[in-house]
PDB file of N, CA and C in Angstrom:
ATOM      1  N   UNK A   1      -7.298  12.645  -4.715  1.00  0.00           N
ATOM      2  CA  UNK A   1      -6.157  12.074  -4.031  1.00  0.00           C
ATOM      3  C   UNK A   1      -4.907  12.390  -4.821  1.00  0.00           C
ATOM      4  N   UNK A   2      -4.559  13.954  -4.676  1.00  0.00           N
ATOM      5  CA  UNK A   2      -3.339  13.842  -5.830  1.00  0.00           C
ATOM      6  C   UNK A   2      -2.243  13.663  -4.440  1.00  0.00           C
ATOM      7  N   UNK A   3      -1.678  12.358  -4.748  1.00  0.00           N
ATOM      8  CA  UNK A   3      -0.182  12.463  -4.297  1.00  0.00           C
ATOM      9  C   UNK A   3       0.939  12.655  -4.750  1.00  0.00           C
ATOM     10  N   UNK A   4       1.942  13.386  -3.876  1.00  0.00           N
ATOM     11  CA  UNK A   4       2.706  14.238  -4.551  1.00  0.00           C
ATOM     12  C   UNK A   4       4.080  13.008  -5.032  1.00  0.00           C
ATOM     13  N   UNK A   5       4.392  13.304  -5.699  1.00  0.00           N
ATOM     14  CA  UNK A   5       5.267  12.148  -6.501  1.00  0.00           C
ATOM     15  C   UNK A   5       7.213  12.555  -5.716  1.00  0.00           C
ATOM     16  N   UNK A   6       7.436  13.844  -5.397  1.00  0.00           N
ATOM     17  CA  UNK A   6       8.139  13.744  -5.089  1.00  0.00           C
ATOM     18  C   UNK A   6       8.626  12.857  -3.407  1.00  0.00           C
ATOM     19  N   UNK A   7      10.613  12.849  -3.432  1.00  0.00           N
ATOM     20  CA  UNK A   7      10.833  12.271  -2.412  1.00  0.00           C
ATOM     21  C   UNK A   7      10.604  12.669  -1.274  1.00  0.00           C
ATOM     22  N   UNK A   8      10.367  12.394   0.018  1.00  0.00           N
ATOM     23  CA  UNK A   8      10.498  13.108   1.522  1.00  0.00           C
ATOM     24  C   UNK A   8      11.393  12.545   1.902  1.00  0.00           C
ATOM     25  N   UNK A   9      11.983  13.141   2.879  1.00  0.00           N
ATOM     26  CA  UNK A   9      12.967  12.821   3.667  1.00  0.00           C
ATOM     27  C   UNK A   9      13.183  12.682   5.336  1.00  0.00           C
ATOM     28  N   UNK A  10      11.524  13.388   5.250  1.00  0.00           N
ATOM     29  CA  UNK A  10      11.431  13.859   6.846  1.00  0.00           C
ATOM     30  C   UNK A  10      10.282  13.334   7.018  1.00  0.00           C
ATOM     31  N   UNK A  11       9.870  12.704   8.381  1.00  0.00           N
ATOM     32  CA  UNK A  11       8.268  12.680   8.530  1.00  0.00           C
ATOM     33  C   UNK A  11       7.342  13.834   8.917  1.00  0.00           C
ATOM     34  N   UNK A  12       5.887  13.679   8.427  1.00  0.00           N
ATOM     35  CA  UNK A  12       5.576  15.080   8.921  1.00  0.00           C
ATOM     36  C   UNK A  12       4.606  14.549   9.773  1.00  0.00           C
ATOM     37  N   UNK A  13       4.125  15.557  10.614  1.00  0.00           N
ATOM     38  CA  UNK A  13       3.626  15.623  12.249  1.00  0.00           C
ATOM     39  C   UNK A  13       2.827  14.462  12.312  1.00  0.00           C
ATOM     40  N   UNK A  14       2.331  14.243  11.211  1.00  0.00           N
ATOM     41  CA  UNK A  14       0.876  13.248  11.333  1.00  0.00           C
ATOM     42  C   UNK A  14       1.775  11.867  11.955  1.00  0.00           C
ATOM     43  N   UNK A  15       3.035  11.368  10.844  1.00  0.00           N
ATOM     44  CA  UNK A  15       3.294  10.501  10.826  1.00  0.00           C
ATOM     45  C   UNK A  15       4.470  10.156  12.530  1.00  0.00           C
ATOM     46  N   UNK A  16       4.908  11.289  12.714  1.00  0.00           N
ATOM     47  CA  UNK A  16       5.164  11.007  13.881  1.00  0.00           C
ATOM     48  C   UNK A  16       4.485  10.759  15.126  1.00  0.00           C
ATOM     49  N   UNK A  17       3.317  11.253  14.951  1.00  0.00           N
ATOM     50  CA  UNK A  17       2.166  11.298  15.877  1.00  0.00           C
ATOM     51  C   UNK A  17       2.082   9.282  16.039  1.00  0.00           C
ATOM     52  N   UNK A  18       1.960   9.103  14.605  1.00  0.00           N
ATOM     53  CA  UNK A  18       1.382   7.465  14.310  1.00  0.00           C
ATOM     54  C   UNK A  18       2.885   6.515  15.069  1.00  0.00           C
ATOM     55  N   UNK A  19       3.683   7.119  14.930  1.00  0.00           N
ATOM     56  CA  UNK A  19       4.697   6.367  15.235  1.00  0.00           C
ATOM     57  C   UNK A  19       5.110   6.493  16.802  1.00  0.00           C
ATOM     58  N   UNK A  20       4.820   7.066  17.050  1.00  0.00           N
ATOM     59  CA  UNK A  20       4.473   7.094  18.845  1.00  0.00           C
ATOM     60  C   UNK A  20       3.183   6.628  19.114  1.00  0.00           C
ATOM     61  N   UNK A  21       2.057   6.578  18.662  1.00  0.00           N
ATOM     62  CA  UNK A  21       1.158   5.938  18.881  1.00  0.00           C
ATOM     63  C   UNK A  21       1.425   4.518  18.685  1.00  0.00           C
ATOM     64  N   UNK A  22       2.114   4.214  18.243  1.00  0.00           N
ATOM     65  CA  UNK A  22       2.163   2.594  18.066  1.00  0.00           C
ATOM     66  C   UNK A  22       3.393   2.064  18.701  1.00  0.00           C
ATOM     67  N   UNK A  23       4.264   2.442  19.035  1.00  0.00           N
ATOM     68  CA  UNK A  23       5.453   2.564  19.672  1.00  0.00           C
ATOM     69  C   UNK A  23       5.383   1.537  20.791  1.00  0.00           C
ATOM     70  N   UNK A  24       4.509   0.516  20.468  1.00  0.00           N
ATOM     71  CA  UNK A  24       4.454  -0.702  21.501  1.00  0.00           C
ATOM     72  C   UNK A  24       3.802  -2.081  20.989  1.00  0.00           C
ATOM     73  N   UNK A  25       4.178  -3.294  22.029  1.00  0.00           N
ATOM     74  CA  UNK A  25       4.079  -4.514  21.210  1.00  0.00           C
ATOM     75  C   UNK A  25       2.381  -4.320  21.023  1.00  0.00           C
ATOM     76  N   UNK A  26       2.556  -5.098  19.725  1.00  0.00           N
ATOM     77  CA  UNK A  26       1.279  -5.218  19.010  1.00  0.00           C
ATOM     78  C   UNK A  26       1.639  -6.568  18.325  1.00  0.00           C
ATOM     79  N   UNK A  27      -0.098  -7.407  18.408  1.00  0.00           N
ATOM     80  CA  UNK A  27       0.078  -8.801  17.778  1.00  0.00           C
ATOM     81  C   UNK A  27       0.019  -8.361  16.000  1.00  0.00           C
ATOM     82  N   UNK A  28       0.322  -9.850  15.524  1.00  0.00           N
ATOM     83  CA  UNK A  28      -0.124 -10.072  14.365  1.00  0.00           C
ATOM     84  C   UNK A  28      -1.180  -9.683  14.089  1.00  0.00           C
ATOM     85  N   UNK A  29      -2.237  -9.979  14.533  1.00  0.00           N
ATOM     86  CA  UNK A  29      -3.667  -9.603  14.401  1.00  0.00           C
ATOM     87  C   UNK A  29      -4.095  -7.896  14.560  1.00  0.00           C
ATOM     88  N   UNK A  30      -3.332  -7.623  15.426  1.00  0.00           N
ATOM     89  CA  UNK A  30      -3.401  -6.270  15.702  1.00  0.00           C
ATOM     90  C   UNK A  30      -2.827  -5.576  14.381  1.00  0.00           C
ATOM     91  N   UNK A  31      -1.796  -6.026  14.013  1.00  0.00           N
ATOM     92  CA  UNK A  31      -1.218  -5.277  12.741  1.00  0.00           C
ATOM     93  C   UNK A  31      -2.389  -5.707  11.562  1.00  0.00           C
ATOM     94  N   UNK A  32      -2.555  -6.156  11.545  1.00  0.00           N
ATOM     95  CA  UNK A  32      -3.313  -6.936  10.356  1.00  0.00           C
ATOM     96  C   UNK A  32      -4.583  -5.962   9.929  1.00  0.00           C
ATOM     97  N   UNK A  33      -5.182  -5.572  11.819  1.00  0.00           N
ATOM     98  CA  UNK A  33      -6.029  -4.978  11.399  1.00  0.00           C
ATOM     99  C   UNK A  33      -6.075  -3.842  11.272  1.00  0.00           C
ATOM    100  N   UNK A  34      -4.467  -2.992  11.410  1.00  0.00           N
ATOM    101  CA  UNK A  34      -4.427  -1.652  10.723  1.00  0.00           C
ATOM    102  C   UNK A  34      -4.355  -1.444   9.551  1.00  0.00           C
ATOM    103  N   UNK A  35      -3.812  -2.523   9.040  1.00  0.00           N
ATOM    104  CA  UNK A  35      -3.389  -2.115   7.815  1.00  0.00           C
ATOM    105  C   UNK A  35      -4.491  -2.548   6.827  1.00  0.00           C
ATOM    106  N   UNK A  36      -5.096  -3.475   7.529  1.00  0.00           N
ATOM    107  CA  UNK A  36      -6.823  -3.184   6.488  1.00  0.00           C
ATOM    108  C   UNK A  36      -7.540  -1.994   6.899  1.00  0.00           C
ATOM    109  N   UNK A  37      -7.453  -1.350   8.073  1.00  0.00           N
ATOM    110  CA  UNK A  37      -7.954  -0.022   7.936  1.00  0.00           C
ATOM    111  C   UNK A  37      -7.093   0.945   6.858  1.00  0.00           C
ATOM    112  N   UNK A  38      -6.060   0.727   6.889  1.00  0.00           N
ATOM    113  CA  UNK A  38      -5.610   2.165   6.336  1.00  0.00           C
ATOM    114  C   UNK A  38      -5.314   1.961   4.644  1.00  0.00           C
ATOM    115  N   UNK A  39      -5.791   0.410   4.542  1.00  0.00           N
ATOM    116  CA  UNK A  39      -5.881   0.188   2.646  1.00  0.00           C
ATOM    117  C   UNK A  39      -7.469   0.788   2.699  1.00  0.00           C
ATOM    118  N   UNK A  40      -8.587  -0.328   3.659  1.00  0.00           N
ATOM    119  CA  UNK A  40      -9.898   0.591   3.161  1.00  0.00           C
ATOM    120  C   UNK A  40     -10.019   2.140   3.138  1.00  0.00           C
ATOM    121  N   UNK A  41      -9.413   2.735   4.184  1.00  0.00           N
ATOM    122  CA  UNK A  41      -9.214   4.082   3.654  1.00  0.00           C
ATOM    123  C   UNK A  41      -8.604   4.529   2.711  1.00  0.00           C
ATOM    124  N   UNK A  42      -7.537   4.155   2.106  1.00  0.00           N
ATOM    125  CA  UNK A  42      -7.098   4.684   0.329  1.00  0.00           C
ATOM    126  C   UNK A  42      -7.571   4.060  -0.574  1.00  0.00           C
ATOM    127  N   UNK A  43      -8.084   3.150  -0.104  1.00  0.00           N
ATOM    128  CA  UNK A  43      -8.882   2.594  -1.577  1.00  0.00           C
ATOM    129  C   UNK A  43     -10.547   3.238  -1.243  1.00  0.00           C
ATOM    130  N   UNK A  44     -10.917   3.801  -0.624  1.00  0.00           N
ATOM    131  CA  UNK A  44     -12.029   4.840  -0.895  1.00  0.00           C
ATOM    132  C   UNK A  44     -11.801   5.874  -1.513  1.00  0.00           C
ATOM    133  N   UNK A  45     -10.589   6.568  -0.871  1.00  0.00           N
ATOM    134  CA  UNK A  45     -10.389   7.328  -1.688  1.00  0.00           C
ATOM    135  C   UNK A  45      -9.749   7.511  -3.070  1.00  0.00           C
ATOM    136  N   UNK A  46      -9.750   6.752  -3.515  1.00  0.00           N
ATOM    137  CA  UNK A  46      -9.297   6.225  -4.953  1.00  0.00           C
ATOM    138  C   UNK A  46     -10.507   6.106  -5.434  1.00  0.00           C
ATOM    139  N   UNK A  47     -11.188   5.243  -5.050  1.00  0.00           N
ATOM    140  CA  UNK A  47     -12.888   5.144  -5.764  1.00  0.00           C
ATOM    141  C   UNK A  47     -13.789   6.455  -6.140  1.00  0.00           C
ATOM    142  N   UNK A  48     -13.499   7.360  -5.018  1.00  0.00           N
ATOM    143  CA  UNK A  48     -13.822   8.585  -5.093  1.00  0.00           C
ATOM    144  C   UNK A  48     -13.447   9.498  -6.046  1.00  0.00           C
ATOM    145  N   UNK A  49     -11.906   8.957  -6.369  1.00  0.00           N
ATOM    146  CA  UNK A  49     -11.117   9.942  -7.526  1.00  0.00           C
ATOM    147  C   UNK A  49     -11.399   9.111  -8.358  1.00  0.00           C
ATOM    148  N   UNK A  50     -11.288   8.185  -8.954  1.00  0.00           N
ATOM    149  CA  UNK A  50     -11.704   7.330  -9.835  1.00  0.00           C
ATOM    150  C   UNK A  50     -12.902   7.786 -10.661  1.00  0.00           C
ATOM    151  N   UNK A  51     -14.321   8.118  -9.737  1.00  0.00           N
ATOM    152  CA  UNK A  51     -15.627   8.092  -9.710  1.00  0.00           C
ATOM    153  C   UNK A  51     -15.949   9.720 -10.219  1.00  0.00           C
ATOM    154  N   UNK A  52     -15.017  10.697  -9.750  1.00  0.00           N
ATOM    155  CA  UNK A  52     -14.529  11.958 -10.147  1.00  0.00           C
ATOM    156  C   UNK A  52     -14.288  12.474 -11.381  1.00  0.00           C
ATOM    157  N   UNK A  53     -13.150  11.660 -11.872  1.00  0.00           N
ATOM    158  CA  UNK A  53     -12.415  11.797 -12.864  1.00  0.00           C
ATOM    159  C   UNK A  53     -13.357  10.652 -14.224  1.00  0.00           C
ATOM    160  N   UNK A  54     -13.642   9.907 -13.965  1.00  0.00           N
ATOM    161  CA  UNK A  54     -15.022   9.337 -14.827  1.00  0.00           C
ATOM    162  C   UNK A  54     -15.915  10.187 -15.439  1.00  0.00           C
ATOM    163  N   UNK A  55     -16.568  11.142 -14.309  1.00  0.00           N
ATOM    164  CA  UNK A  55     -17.776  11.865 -14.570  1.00  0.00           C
ATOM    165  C   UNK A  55     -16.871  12.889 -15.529  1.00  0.00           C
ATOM    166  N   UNK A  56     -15.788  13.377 -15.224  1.00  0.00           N
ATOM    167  CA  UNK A  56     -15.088  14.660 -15.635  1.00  0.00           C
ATOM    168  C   UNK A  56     -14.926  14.548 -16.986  1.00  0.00           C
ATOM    169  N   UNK A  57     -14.555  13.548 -17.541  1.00  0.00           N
ATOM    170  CA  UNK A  57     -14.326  13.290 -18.489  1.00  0.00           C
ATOM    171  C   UNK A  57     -15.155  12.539 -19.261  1.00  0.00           C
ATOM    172  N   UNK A  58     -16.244  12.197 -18.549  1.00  0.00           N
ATOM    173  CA  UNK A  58     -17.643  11.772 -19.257  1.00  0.00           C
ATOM    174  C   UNK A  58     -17.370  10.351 -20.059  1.00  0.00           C
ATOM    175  N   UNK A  59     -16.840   9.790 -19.251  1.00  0.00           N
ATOM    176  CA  UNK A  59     -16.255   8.158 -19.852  1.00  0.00           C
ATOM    177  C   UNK A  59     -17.663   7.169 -19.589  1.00  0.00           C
ATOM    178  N   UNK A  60     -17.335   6.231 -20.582  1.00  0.00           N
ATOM    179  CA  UNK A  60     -18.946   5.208 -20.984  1.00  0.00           C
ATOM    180  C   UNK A  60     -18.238   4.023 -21.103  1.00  0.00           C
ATOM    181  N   UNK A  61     -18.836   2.922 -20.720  1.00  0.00           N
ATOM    182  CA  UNK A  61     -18.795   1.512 -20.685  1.00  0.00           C
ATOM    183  C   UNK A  61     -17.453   1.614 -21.979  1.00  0.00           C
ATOM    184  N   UNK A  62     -18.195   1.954 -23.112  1.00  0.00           N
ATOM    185  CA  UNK A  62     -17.557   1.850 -24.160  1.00  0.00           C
ATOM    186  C   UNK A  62     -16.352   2.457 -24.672  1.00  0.00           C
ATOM    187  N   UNK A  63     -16.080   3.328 -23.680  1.00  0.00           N
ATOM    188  CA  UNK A  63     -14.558   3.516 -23.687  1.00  0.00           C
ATOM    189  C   UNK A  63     -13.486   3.063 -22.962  1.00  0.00           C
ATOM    190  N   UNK A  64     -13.934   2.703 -21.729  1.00  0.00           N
ATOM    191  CA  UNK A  64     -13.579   1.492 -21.195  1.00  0.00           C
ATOM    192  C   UNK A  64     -13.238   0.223 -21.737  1.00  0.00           C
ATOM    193  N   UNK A  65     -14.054  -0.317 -22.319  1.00  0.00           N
ATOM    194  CA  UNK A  65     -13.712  -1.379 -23.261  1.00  0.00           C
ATOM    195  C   UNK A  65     -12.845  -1.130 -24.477  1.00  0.00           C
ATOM    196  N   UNK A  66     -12.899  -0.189 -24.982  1.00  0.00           N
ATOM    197  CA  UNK A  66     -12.468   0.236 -26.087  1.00  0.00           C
ATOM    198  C   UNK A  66     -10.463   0.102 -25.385  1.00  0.00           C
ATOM    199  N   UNK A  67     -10.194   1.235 -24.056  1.00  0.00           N
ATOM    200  CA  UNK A  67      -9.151   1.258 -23.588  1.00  0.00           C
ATOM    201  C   UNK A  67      -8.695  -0.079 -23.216  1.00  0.00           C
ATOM    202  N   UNK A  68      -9.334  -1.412 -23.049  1.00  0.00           N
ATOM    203  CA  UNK A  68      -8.885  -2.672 -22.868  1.00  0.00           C
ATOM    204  C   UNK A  68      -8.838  -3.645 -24.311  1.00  0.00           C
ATOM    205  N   UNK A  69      -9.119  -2.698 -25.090  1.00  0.00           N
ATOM    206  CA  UNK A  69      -8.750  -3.283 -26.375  1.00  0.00           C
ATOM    207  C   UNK A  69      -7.803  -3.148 -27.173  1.00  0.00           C
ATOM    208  N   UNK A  70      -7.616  -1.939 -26.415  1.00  0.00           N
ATOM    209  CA  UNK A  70      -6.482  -1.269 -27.174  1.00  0.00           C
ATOM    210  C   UNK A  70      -6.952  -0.193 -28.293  1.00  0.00           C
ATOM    211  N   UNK A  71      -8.154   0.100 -28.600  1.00  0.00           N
ATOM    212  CA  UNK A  71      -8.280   0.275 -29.748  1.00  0.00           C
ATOM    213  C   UNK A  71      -9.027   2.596 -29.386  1.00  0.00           C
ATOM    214  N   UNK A  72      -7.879   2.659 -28.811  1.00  0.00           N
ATOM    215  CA  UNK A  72      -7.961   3.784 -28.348  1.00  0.00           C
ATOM    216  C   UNK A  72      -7.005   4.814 -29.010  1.00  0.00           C
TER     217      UNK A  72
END
């Protein structure tokens, strides 16, 4: 999940697509439940890079702990 850090200024196709797709009243509930779709979808994919970048670097309980100790 590398996202790109720079600014946009423009939307791109996807997001206009989404914004005409929704382009009508919607409840509370209705919102509610997009936007838990579209966190469970980046937070998979975070787990995924997360789970990636773990193996890559061959990280152990104990460096983990070690990085919450500070003693890194």
């Amino acid at each position: 999940m590398s996202a790109s850090q720079e600014s946009h200024t423009e939307l791109n196709p996807i997001q206009v697509s989404l914004l005409r797709l929704f382009n009508r009243p919607m409840s509370e509930g209705e919102s509610l439940a997009l936007k838990r779709l579209i966190v469970n979808h980046y937070s998979g994919q975070l787990k995924e890079e997360v789970t990636r970048v773990v193996a890559e670097k061959g990280y152990t309980q104990k460096d983990f702990d070690d990085m919450l100790n500070n003693e890194v």
